[in-house]
N, C-alpha and C. Protein backbone atom coordinates (compact mmCIF):
# COMPACT_ATOMS: atom_id res chain seq x y z
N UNK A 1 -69.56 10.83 7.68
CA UNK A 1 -68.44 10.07 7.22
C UNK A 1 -67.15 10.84 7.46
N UNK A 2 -66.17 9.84 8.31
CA UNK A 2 -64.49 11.12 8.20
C UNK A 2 -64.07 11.01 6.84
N UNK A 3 -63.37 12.00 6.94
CA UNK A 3 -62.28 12.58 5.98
C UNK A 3 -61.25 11.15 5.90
N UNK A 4 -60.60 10.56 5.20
CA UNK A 4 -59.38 9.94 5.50
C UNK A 4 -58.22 10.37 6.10
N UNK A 5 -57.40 9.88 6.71
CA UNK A 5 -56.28 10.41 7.34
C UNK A 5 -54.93 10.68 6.16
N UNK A 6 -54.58 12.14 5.86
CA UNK A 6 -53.97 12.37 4.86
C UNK A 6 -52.21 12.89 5.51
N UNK A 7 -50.56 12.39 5.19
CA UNK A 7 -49.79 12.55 5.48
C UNK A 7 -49.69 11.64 6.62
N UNK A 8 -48.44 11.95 6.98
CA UNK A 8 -47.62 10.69 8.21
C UNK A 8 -47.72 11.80 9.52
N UNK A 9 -48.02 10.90 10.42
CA UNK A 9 -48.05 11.41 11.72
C UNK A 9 -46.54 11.83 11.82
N UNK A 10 -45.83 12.26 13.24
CA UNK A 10 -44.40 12.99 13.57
C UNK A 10 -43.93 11.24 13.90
N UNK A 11 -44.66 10.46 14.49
CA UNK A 11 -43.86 9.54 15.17
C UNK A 11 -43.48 8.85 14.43
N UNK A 12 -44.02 8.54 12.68
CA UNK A 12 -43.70 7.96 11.69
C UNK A 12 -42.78 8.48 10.96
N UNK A 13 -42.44 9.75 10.74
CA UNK A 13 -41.72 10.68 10.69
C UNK A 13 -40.30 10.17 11.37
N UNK A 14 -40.25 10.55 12.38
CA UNK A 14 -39.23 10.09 13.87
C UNK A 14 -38.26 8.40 13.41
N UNK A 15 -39.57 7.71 13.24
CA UNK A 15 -39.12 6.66 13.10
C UNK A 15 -37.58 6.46 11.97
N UNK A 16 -38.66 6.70 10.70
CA UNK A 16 -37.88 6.85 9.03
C UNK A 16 -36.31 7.69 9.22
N UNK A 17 -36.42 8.48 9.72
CA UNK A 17 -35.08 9.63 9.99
C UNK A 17 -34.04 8.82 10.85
N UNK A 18 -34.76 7.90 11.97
CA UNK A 18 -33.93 7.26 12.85
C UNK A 18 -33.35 5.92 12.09
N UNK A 19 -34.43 5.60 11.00
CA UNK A 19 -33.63 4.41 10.60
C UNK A 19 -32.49 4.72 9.16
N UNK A 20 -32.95 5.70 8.83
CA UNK A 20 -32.17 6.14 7.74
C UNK A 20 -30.69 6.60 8.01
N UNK A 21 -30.64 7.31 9.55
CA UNK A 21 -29.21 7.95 10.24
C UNK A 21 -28.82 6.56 10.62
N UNK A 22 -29.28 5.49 11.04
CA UNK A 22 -28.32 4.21 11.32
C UNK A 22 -27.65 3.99 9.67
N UNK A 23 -28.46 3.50 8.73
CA UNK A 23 -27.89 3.26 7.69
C UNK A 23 -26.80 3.86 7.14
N UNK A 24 -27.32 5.19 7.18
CA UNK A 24 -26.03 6.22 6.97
C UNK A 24 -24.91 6.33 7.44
N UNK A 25 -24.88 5.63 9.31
CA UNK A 25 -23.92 5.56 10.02
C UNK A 25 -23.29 4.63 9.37
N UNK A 26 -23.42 3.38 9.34
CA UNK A 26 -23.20 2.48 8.95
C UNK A 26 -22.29 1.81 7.34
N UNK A 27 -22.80 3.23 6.53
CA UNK A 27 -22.61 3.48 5.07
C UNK A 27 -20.95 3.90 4.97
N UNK A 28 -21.04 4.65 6.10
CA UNK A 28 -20.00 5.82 6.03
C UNK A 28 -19.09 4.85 6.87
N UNK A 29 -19.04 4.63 8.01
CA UNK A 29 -17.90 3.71 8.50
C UNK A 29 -17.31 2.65 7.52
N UNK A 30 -17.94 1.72 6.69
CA UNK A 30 -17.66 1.09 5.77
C UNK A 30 -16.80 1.96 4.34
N UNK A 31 -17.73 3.03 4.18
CA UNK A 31 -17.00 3.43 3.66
C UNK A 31 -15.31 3.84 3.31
N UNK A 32 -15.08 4.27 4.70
CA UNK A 32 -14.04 4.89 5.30
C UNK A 32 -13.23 3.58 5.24
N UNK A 33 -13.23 2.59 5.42
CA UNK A 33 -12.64 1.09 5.76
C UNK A 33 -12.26 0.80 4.04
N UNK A 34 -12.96 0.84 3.20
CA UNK A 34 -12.96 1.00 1.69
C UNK A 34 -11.80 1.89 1.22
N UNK A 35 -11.72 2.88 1.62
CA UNK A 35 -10.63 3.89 0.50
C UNK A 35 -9.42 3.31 1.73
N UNK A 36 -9.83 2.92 3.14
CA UNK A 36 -7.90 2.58 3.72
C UNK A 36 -7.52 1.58 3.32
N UNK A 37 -8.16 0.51 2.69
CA UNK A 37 -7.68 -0.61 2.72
C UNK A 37 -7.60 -0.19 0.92
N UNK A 38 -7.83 0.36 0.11
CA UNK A 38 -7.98 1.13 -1.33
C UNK A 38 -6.32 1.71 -1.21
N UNK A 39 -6.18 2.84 -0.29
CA UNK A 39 -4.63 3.10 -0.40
C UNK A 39 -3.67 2.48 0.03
N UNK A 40 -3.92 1.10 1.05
CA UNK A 40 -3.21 0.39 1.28
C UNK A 40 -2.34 -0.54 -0.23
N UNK A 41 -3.20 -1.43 -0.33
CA UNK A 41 -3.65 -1.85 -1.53
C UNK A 41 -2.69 -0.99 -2.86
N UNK A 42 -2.89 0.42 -3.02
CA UNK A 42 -2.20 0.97 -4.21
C UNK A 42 -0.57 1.01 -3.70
N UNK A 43 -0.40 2.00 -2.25
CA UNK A 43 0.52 1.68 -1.85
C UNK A 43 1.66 0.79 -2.07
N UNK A 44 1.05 -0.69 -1.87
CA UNK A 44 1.76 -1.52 -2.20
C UNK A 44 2.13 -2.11 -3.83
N UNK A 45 0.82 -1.66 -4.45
CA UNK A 45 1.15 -1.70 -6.00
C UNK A 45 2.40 -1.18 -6.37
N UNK A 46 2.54 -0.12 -6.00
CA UNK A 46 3.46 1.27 -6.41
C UNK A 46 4.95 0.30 -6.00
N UNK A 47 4.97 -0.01 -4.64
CA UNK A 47 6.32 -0.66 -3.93
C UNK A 47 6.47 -1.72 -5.01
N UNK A 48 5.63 -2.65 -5.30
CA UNK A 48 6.01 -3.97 -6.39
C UNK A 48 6.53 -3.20 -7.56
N UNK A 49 5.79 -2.24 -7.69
CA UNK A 49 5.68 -1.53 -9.79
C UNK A 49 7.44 -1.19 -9.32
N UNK A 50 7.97 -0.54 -8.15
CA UNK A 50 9.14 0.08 -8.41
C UNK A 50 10.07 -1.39 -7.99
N UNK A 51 9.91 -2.02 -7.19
CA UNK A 51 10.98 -3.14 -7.08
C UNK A 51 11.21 -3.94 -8.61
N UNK A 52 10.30 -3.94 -9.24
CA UNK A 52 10.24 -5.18 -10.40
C UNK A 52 11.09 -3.65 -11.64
N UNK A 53 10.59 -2.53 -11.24
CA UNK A 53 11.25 -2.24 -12.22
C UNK A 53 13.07 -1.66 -12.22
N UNK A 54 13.20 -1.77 -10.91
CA UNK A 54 14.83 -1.81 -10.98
C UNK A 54 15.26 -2.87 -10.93
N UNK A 55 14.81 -4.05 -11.25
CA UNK A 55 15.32 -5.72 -11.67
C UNK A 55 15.16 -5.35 -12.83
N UNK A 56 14.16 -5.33 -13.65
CA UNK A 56 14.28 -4.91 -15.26
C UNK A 56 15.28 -4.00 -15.70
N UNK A 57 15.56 -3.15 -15.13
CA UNK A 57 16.42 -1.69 -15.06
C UNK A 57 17.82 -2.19 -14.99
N UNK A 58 17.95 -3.10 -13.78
CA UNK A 58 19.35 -3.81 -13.55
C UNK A 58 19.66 -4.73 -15.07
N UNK A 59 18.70 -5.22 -15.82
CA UNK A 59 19.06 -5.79 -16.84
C UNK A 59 19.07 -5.17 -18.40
N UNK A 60 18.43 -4.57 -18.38
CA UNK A 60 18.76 -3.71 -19.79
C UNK A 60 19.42 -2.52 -19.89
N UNK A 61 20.01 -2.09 -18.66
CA UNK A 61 21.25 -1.12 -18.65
C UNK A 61 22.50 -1.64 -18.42
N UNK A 62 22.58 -2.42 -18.11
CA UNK A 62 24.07 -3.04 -17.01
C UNK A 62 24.62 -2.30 -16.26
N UNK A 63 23.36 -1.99 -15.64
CA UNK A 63 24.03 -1.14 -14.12
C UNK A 63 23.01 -1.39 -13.00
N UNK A 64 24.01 -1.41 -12.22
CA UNK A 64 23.53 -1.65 -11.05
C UNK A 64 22.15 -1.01 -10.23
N UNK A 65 21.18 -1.25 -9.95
CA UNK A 65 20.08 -0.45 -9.32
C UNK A 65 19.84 -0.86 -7.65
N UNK A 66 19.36 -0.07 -7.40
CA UNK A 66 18.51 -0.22 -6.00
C UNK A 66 17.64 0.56 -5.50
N UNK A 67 16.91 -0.16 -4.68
CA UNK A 67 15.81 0.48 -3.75
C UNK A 67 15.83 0.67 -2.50
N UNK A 68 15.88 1.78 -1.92
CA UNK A 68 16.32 1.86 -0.57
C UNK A 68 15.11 2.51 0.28
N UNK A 69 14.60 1.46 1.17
CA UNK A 69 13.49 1.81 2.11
C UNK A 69 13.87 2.37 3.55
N UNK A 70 12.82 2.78 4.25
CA UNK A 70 13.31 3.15 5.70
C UNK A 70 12.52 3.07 6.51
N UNK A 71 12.41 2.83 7.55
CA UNK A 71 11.54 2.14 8.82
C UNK A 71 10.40 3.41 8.89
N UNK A 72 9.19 3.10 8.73
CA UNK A 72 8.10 4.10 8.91
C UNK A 72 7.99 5.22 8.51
N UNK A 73 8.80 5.36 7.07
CA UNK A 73 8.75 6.53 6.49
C UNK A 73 7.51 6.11 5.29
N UNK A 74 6.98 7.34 4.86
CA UNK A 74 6.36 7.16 3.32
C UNK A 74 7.00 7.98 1.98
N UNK A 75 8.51 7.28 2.17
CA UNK A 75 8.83 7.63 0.85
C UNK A 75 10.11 6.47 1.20
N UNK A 76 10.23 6.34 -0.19
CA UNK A 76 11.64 5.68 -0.45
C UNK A 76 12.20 5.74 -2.02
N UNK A 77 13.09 5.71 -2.19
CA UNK A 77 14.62 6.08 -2.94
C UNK A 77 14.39 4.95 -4.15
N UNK A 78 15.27 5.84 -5.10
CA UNK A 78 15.16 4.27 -6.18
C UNK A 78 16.65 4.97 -6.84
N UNK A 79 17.78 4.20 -6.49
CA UNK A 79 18.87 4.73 -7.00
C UNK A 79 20.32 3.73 -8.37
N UNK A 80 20.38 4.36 -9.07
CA UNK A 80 21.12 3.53 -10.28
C UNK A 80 22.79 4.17 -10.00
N UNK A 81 22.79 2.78 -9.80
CA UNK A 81 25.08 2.51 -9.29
C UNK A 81 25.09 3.52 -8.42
N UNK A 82 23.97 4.17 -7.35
CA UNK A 82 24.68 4.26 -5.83
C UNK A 82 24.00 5.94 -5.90
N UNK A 83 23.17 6.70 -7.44
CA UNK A 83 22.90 7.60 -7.55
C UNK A 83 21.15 8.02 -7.35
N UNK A 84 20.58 8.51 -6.29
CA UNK A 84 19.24 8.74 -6.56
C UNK A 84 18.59 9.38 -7.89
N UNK A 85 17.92 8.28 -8.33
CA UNK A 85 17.21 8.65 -9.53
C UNK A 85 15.61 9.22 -9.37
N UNK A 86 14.90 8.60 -8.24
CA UNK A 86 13.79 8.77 -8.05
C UNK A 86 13.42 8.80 -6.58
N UNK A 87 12.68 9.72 -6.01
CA UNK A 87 11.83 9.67 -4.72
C UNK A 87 10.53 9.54 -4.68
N UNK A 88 10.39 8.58 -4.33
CA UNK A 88 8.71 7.93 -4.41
C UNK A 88 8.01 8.36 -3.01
N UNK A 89 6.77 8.53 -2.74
CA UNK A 89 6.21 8.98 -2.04
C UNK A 89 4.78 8.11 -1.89
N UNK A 90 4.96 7.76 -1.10
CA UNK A 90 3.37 6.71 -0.84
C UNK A 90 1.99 7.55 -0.79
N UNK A 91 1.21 7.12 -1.02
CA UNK A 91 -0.24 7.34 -0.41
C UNK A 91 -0.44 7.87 1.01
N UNK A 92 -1.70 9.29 1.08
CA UNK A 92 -1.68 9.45 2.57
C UNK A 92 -1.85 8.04 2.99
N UNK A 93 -1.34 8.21 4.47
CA UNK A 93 -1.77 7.09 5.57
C UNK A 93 -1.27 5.84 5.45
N UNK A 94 0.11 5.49 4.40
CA UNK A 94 0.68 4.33 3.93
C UNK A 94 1.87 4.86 4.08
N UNK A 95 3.14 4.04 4.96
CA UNK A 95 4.28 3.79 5.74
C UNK A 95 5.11 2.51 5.22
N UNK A 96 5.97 2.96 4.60
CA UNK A 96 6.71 1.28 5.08
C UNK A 96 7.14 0.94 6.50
N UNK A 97 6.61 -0.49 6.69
CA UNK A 97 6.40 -0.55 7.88
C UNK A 97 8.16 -0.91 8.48
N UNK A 98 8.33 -1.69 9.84
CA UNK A 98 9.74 -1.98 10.56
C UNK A 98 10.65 -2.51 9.55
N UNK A 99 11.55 -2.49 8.73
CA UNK A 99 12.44 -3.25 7.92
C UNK A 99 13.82 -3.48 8.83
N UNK A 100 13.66 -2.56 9.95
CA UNK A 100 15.32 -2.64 10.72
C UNK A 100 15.63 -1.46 10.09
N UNK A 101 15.49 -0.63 10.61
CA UNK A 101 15.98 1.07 9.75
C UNK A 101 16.18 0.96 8.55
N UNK A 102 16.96 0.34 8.04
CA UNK A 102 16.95 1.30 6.69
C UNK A 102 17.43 0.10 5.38
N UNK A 103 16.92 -0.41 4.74
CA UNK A 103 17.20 -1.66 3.96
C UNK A 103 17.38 -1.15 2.91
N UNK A 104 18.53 -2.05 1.36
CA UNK A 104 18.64 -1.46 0.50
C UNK A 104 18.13 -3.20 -0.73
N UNK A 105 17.72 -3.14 -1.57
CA UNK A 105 16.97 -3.97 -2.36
C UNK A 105 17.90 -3.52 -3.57
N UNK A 106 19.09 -4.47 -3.59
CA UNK A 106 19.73 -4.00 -4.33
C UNK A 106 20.16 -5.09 -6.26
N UNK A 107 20.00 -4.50 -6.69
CA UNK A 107 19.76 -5.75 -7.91
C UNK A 107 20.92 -5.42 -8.85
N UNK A 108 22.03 -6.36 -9.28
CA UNK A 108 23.45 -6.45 -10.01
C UNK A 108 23.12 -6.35 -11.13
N UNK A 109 23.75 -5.86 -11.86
CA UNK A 109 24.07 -6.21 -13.24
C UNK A 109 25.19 -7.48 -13.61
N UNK A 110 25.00 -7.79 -14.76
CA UNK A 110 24.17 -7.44 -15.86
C UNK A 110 22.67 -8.19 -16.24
N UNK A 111 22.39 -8.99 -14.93
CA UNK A 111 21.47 -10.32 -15.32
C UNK A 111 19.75 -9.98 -13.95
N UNK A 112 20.50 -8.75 -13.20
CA UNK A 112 19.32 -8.32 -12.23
C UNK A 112 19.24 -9.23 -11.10
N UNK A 113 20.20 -9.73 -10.87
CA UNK A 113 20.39 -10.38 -9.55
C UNK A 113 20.46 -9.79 -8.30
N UNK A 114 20.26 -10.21 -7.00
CA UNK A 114 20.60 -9.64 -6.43
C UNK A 114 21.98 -10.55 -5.33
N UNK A 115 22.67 -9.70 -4.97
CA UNK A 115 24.16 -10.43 -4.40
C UNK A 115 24.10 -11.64 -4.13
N UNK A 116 25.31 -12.24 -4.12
CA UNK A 116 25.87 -13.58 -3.84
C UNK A 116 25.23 -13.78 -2.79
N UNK A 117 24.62 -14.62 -1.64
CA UNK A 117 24.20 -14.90 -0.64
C UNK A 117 23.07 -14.23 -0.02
N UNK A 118 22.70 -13.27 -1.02
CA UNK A 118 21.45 -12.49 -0.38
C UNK A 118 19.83 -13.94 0.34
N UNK A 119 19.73 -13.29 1.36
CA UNK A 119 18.28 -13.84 1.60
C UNK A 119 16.95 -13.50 1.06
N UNK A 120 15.96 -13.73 1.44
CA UNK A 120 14.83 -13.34 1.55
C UNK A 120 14.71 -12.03 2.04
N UNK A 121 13.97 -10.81 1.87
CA UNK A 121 13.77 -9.62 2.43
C UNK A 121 11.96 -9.73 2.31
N UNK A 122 11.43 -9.26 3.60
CA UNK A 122 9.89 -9.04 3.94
C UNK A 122 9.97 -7.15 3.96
N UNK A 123 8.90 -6.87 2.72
CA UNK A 123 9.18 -5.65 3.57
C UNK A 123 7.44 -5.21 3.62
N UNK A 124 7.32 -4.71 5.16
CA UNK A 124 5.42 -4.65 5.28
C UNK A 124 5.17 -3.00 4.83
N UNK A 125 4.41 -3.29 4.37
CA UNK A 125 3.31 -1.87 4.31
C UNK A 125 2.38 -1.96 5.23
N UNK A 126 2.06 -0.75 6.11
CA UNK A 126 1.66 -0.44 6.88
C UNK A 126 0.66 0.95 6.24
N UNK A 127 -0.59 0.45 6.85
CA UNK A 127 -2.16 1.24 5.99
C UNK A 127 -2.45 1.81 7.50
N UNK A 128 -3.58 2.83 7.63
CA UNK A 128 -3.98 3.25 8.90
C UNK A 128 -4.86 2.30 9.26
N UNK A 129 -4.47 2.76 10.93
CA UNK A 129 -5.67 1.28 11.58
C UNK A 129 -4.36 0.16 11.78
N UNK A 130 -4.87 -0.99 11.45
CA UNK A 130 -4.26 -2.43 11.44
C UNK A 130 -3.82 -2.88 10.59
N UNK A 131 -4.46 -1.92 8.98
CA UNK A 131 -4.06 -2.80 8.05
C UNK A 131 -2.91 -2.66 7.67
N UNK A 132 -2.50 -4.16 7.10
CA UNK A 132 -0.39 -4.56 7.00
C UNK A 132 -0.78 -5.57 5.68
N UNK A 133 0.40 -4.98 4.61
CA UNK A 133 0.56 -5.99 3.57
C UNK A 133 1.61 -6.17 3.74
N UNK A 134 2.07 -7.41 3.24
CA UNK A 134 3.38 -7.70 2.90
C UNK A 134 4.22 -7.78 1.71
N UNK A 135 5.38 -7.48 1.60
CA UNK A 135 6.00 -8.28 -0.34
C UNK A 135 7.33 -8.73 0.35
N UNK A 136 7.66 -9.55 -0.54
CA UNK A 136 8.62 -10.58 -0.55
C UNK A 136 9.64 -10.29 -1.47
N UNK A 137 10.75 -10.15 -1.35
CA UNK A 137 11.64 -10.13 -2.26
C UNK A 137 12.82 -11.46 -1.86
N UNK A 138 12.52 -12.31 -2.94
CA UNK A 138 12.88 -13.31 -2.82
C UNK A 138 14.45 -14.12 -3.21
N UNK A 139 15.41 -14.43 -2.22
CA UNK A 139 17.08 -14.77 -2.63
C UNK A 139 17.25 -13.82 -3.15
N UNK A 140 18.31 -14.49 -4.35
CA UNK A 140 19.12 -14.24 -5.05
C UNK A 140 18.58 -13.80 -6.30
N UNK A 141 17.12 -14.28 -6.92
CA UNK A 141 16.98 -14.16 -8.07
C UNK A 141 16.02 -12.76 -7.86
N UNK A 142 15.48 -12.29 -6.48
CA UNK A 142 15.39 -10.83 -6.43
C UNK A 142 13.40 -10.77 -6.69
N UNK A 143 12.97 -12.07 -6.85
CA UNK A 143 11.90 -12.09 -7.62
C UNK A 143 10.66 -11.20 -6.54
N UNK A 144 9.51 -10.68 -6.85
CA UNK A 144 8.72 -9.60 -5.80
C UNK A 144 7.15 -10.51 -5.90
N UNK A 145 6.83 -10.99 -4.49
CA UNK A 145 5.92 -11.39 -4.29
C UNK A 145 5.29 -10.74 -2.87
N UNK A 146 3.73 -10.53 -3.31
CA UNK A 146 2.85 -10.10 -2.29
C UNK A 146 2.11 -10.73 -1.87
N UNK A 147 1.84 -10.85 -0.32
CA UNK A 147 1.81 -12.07 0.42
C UNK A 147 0.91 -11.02 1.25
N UNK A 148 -0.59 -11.70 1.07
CA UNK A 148 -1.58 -10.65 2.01
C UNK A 148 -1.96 -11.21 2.93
């Protein structure tokens, strides 16, 4: 009578390792796609958290605020009646994207408006890779919407 056959042959072996390194490949690229589109994503949190709060700022101080961005940099300005108060700094690998060099998001007192005739302003965030969010800062009444 044989013995039974005890442990895995090499080619079964071979196999398991080969299918486990796809998965793994596979794990990890996704992964990586996860935390850019993760700092994209906060990135742009941060840009809304500071636009909405120099409209609030413009109204319970009565002074004037603004936000001043710049074409493919990762930082931008947050300044009260014309003075930098704050330098914000994005997430690695997060840019504000083309605005036309250098835009200012500027909100009046005493009611947080922003100027007489102001338009619409788009301003994109730019994530590594492809990924692009957008926010909206909308007329006159300055209002901040993100538009993905």
């Amino acid at each position: 009578m044989k013995k039974p056959k005890q442990g895995y042959s090499l080619v079964e072996i071979i196999v398991v390792l080969a299918v486990a390194a796809i998965l793994l490949s596979v794990g990890t690229v996704a992964l990586l796609g996860y935390q850019r589109n993760l700092a994209m994503r906060q990135g742009i949190s941060v840009v809304v958290a500071d636009l909405t709060r120099a409209r609030s700022q413009a109204r319970k101080t009565s002074q004037d605020w603004q936000v001043v961005l710049t074409s493919n940099q990762n930082t931008y300005q947050i300044q009260r009646a014309g003075v930098t108060v704050q330098t914000v700094t994005l997430p690695a690998g997060v840019r504000i994207g083309n605005v036309g060099g250098s835009k200012t998001v500027q909100y009046t007192a005493p009611y947080g408006l922003r100027p007489q005739g102001s338009s619409s302003l788009e301003v994109p965030v730019v994530g590594t890779g492809s990924r692009q969010g957008k926010i909206n800062v909308v007329g006159i009444t300055g209002k901040v919407v993100v538009v993905e």
